[in-house]
PDB file of N, CA and C in Angstrom:
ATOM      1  N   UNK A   1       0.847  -1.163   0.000  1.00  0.00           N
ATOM      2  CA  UNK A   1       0.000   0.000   0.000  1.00  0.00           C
ATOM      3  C   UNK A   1       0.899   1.235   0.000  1.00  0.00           C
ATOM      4  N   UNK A   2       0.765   2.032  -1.147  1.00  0.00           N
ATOM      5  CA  UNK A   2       1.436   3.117  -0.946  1.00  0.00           C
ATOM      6  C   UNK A   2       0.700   4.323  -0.514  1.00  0.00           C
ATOM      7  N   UNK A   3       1.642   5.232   0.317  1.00  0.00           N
ATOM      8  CA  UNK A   3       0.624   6.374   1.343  1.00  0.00           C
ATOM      9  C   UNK A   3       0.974   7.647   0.411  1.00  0.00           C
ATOM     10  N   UNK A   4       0.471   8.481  -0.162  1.00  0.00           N
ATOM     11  CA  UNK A   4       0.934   9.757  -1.171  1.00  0.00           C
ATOM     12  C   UNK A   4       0.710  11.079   0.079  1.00  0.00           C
ATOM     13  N   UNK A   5       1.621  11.379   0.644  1.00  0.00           N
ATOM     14  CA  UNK A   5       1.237  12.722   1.680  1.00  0.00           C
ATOM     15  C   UNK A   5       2.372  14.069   0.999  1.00  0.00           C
ATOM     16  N   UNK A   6       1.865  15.036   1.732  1.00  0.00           N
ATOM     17  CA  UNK A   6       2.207  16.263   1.299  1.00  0.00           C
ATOM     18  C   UNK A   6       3.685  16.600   1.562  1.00  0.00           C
ATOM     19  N   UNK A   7       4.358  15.926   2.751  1.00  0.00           N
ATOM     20  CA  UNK A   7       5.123  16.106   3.783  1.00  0.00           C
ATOM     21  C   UNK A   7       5.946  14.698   3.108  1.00  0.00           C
ATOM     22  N   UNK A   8       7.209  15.795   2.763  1.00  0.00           N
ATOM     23  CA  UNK A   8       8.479  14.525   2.716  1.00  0.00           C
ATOM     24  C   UNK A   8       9.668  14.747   3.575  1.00  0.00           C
ATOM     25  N   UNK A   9      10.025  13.816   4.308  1.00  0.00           N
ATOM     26  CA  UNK A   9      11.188  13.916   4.803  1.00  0.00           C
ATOM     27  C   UNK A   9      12.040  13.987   4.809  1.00  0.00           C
ATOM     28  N   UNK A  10      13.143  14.862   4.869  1.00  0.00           N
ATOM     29  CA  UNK A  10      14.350  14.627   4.010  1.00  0.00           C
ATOM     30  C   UNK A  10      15.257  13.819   5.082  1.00  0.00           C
ATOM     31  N   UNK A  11      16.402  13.535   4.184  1.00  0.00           N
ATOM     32  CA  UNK A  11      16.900  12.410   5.235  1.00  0.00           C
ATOM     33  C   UNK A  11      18.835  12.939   4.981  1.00  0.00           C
ATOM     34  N   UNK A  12      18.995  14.329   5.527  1.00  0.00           N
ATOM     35  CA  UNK A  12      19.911  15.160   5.244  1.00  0.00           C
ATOM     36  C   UNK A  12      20.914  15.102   6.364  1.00  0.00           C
ATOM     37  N   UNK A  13      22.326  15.337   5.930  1.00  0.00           N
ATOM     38  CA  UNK A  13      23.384  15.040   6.839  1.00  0.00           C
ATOM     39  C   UNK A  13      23.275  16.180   8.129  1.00  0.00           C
ATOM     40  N   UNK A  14      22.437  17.548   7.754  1.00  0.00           N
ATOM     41  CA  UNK A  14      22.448  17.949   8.699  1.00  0.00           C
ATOM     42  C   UNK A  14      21.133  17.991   9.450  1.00  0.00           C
ATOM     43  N   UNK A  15      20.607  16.999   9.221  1.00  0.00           N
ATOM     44  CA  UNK A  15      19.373  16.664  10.439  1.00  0.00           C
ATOM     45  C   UNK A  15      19.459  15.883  11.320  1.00  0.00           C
ATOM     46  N   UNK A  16      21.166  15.289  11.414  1.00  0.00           N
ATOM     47  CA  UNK A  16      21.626  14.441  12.146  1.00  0.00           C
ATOM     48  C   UNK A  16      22.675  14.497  13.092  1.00  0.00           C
ATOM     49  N   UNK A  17      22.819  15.770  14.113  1.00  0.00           N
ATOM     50  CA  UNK A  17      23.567  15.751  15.151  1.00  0.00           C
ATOM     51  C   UNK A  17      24.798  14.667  15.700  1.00  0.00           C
ATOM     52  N   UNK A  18      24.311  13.187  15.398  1.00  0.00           N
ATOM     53  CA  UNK A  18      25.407  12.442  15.437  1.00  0.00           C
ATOM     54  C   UNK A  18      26.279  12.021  14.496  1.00  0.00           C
ATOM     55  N   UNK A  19      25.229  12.189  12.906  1.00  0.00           N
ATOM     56  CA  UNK A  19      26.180  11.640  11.931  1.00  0.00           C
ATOM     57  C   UNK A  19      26.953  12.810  11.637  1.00  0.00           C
ATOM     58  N   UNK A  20      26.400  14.309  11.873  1.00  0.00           N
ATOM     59  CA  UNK A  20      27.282  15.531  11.942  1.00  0.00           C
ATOM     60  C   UNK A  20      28.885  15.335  12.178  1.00  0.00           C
ATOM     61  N   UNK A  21      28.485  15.035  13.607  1.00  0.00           N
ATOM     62  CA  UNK A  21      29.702  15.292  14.376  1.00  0.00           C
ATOM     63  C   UNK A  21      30.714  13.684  13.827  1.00  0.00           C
ATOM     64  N   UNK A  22      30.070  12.363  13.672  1.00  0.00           N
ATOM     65  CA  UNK A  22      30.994  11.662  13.176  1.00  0.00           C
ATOM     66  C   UNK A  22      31.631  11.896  11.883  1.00  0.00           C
ATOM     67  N   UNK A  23      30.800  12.213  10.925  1.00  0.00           N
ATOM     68  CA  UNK A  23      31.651  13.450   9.779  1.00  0.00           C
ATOM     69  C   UNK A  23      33.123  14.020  10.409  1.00  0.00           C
ATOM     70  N   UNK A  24      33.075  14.750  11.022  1.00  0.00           N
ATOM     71  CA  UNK A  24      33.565  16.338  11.320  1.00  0.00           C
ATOM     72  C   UNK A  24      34.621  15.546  11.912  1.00  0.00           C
ATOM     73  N   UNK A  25      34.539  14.412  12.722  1.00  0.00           N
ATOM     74  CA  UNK A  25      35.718  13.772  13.446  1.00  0.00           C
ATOM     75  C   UNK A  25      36.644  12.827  12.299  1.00  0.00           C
ATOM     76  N   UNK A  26      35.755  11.736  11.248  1.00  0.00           N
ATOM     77  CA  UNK A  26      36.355  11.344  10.091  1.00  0.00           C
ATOM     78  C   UNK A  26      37.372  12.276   9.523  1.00  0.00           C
ATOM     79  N   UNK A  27      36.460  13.235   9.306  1.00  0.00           N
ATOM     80  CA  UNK A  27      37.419  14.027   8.302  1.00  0.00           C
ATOM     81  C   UNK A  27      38.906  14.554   9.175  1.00  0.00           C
ATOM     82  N   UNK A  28      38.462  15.024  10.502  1.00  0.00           N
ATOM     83  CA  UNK A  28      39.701  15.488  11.112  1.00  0.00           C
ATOM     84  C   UNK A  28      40.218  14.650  10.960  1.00  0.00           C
ATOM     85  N   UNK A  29      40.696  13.261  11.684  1.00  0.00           N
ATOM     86  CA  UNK A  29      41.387  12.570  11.511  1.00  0.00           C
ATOM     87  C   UNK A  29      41.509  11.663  10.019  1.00  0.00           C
ATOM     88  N   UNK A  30      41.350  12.099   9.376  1.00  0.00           N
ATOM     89  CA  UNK A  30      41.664  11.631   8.108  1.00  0.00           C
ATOM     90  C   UNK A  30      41.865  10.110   7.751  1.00  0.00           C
ATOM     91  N   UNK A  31      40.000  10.401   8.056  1.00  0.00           N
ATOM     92  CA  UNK A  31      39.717   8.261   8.190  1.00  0.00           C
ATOM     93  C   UNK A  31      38.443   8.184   6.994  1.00  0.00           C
ATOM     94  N   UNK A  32      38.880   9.310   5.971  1.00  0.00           N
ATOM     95  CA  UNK A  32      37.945   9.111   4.957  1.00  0.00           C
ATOM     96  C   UNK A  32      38.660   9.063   3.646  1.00  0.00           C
ATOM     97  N   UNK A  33      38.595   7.980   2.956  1.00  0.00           N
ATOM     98  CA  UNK A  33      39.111   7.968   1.373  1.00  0.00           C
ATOM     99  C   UNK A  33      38.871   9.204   0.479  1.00  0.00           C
ATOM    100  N   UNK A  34      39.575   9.171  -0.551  1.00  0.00           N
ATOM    101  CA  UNK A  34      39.375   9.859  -1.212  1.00  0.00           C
ATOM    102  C   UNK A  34      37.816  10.305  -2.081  1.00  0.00           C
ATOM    103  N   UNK A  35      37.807   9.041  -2.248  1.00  0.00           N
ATOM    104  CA  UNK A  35      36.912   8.627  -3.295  1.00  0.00           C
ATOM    105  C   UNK A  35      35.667   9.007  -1.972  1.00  0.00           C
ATOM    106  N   UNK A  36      35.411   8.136  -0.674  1.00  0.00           N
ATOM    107  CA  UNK A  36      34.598   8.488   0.389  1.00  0.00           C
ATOM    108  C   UNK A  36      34.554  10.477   0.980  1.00  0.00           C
ATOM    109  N   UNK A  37      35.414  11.197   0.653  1.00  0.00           N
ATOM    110  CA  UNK A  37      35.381  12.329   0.327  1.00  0.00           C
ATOM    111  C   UNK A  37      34.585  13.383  -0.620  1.00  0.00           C
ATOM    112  N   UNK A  38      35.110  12.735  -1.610  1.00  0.00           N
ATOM    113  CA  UNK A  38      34.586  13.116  -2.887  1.00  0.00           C
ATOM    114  C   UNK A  38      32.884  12.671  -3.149  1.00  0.00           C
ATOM    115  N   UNK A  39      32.457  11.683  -2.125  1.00  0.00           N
ATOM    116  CA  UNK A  39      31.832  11.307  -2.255  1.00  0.00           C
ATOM    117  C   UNK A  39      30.474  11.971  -1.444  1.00  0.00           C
ATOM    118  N   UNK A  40      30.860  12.427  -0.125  1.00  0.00           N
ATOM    119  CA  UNK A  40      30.736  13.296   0.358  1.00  0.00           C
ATOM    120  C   UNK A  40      30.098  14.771   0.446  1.00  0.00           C
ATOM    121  N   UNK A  41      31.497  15.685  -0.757  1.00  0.00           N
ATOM    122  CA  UNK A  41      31.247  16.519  -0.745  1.00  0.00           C
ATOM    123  C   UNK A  41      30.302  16.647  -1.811  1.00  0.00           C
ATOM    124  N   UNK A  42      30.018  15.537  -2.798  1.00  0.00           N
ATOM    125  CA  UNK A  42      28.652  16.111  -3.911  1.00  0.00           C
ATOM    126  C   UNK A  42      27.717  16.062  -3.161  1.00  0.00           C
ATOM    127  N   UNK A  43      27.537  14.811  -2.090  1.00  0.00           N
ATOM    128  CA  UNK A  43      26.527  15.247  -1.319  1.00  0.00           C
ATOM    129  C   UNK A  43      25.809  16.329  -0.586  1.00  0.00           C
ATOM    130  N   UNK A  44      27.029  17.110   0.261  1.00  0.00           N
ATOM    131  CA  UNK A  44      26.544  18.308   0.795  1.00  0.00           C
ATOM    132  C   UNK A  44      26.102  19.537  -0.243  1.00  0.00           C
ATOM    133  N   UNK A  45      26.888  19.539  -1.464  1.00  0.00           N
ATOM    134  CA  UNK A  45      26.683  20.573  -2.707  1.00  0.00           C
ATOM    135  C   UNK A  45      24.943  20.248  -2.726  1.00  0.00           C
ATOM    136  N   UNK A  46      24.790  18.933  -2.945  1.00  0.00           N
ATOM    137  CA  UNK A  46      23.984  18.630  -3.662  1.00  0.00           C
ATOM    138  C   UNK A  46      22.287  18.905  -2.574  1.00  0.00           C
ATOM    139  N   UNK A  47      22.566  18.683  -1.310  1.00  0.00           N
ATOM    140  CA  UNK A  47      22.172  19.140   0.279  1.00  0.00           C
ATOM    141  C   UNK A  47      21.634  20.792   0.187  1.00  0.00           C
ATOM    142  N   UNK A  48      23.182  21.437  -0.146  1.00  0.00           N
ATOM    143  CA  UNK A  48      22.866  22.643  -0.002  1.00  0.00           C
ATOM    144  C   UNK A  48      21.648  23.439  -1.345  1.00  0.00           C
ATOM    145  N   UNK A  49      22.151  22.705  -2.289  1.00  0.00           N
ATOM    146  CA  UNK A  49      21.243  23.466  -3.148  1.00  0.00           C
ATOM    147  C   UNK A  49      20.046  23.250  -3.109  1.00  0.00           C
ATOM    148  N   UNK A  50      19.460  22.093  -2.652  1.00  0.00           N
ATOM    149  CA  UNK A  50      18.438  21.498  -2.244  1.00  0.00           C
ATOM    150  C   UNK A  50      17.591  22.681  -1.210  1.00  0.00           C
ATOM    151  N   UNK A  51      18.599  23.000   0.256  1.00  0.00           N
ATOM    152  CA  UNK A  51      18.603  23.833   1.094  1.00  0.00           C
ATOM    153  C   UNK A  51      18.147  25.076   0.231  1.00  0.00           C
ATOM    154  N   UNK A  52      18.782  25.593  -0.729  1.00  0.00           N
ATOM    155  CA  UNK A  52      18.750  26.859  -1.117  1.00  0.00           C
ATOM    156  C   UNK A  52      17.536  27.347  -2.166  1.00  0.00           C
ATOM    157  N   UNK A  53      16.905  25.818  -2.716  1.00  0.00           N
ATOM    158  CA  UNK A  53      16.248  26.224  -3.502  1.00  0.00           C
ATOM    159  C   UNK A  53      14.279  25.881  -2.056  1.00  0.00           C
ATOM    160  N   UNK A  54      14.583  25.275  -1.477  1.00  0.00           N
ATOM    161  CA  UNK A  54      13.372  25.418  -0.670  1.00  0.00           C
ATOM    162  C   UNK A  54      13.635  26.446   0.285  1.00  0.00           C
ATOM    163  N   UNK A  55      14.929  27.401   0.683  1.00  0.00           N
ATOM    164  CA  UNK A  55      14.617  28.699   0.834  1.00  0.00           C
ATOM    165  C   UNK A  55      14.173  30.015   0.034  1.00  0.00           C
ATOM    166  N   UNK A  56      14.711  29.586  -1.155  1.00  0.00           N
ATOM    167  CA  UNK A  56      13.877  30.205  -2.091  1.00  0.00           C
ATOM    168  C   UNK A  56      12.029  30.253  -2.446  1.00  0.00           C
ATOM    169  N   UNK A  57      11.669  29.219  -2.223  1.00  0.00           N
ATOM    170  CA  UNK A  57      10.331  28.832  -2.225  1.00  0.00           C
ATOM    171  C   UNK A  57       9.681  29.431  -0.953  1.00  0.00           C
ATOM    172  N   UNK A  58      10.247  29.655   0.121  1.00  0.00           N
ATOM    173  CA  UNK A  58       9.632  30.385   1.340  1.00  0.00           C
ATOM    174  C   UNK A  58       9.608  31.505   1.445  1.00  0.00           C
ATOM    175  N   UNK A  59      10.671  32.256   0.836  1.00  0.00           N
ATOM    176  CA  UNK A  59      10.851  33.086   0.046  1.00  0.00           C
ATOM    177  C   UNK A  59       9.897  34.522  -0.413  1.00  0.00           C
ATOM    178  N   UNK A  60       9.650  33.159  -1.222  1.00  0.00           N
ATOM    179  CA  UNK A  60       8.115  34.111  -2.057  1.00  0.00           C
ATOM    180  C   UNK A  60       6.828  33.569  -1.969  1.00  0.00           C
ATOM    181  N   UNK A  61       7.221  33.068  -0.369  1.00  0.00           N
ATOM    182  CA  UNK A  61       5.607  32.810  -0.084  1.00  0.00           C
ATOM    183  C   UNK A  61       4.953  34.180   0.959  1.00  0.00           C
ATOM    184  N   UNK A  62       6.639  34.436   1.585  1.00  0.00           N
ATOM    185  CA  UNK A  62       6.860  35.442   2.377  1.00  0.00           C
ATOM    186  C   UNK A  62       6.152  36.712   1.712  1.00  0.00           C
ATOM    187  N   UNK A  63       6.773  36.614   0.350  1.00  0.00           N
ATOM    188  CA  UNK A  63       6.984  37.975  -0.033  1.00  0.00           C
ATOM    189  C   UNK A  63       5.242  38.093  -0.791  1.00  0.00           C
ATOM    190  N   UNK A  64       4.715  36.906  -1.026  1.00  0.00           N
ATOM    191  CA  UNK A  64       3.249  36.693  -1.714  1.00  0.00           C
ATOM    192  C   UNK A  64       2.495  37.419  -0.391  1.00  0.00           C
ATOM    193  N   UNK A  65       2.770  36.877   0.813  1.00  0.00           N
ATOM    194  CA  UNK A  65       2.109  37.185   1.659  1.00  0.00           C
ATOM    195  C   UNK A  65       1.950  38.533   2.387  1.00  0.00           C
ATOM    196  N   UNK A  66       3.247  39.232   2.387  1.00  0.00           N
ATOM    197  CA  UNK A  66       3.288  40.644   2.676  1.00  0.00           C
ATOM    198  C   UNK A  66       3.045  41.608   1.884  1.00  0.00           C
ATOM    199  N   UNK A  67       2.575  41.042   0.550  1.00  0.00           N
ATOM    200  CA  UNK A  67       2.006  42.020  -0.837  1.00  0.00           C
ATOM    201  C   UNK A  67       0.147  41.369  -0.699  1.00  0.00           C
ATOM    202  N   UNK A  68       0.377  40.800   0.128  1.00  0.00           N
ATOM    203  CA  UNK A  68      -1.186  40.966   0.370  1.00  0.00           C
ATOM    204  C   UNK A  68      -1.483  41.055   1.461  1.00  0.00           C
ATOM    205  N   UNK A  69      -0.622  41.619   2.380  1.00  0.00           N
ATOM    206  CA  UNK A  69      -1.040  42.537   3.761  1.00  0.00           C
ATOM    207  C   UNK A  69      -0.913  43.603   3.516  1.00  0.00           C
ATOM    208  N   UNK A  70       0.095  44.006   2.583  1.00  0.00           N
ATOM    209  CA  UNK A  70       0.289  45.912   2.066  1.00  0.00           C
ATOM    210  C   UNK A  70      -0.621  45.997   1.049  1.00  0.00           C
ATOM    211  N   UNK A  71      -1.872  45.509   0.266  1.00  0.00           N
ATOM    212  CA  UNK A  71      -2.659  45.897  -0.400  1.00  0.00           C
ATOM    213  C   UNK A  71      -4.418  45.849   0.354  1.00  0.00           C
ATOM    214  N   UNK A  72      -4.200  45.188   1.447  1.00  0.00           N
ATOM    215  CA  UNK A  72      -5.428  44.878   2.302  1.00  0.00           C
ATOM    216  C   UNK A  72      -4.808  45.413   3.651  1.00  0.00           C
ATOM    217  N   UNK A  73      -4.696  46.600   3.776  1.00  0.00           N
ATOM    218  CA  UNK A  73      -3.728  46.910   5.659  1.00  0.00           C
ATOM    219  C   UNK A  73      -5.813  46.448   6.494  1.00  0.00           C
ATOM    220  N   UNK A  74      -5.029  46.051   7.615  1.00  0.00           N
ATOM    221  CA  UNK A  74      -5.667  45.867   8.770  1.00  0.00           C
ATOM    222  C   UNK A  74      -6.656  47.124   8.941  1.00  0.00           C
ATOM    223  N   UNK A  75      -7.967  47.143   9.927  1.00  0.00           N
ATOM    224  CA  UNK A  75      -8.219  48.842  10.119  1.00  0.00           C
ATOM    225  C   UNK A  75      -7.778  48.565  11.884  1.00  0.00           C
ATOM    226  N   UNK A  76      -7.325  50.030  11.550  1.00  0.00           N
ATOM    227  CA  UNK A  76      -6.610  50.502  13.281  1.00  0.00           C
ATOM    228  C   UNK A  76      -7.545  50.874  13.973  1.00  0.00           C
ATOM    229  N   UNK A  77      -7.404  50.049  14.926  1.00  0.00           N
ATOM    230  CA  UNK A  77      -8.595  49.754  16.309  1.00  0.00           C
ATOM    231  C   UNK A  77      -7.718  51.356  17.302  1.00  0.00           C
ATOM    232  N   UNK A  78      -9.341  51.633  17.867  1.00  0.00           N
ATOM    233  CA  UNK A  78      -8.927  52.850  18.706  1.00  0.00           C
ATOM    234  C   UNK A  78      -8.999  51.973  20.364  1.00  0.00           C
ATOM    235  N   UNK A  79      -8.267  52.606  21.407  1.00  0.00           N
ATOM    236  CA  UNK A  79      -8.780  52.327  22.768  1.00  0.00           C
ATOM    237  C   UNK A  79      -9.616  52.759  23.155  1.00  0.00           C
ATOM    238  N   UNK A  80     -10.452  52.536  23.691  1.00  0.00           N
ATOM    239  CA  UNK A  80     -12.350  52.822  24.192  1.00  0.00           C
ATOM    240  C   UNK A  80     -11.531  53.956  25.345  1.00  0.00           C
TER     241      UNK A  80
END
């Protein structure tokens, strides 16, 4: 049975606090191949743009949304 929902999870190196930091220690100590490097870094490229293009998308939901609070302003309530 397949479930079709709105909401996908991403399953990103930096949603992972431990695999973070085991990264960050690999690499210091230089317990990662080359090729496991390389392998790596398309990932995070590939992470970030990912990152950059669903900040983009919030973006201009932001900006959809504050061009339709500056064309509809609120009315200003007085204190009784």
């Amino acid at each position: 049975m397949s479930m079709n929902t709105g909401i996908v999870y991403a399953n990103r190196l930096c949603d992972s606090d431990s695999m973070t930091t085991k990264l960050i220690y690999q690499v210091k100590k230089n317990q990662l191949s080359d090729r496991e490097l390389d392998k790596l870094q398309a990932r995070c490229s590939r992470e970030l743009n990912e990152l950059r293009n669903e900040l983009n998308v919030l973006l201009q939901e932001l900006r959809a949304i504050a061009d339709r609070s500056a064309s509809n302003p609120a009315p200003v309530r007085k204190a009784a």
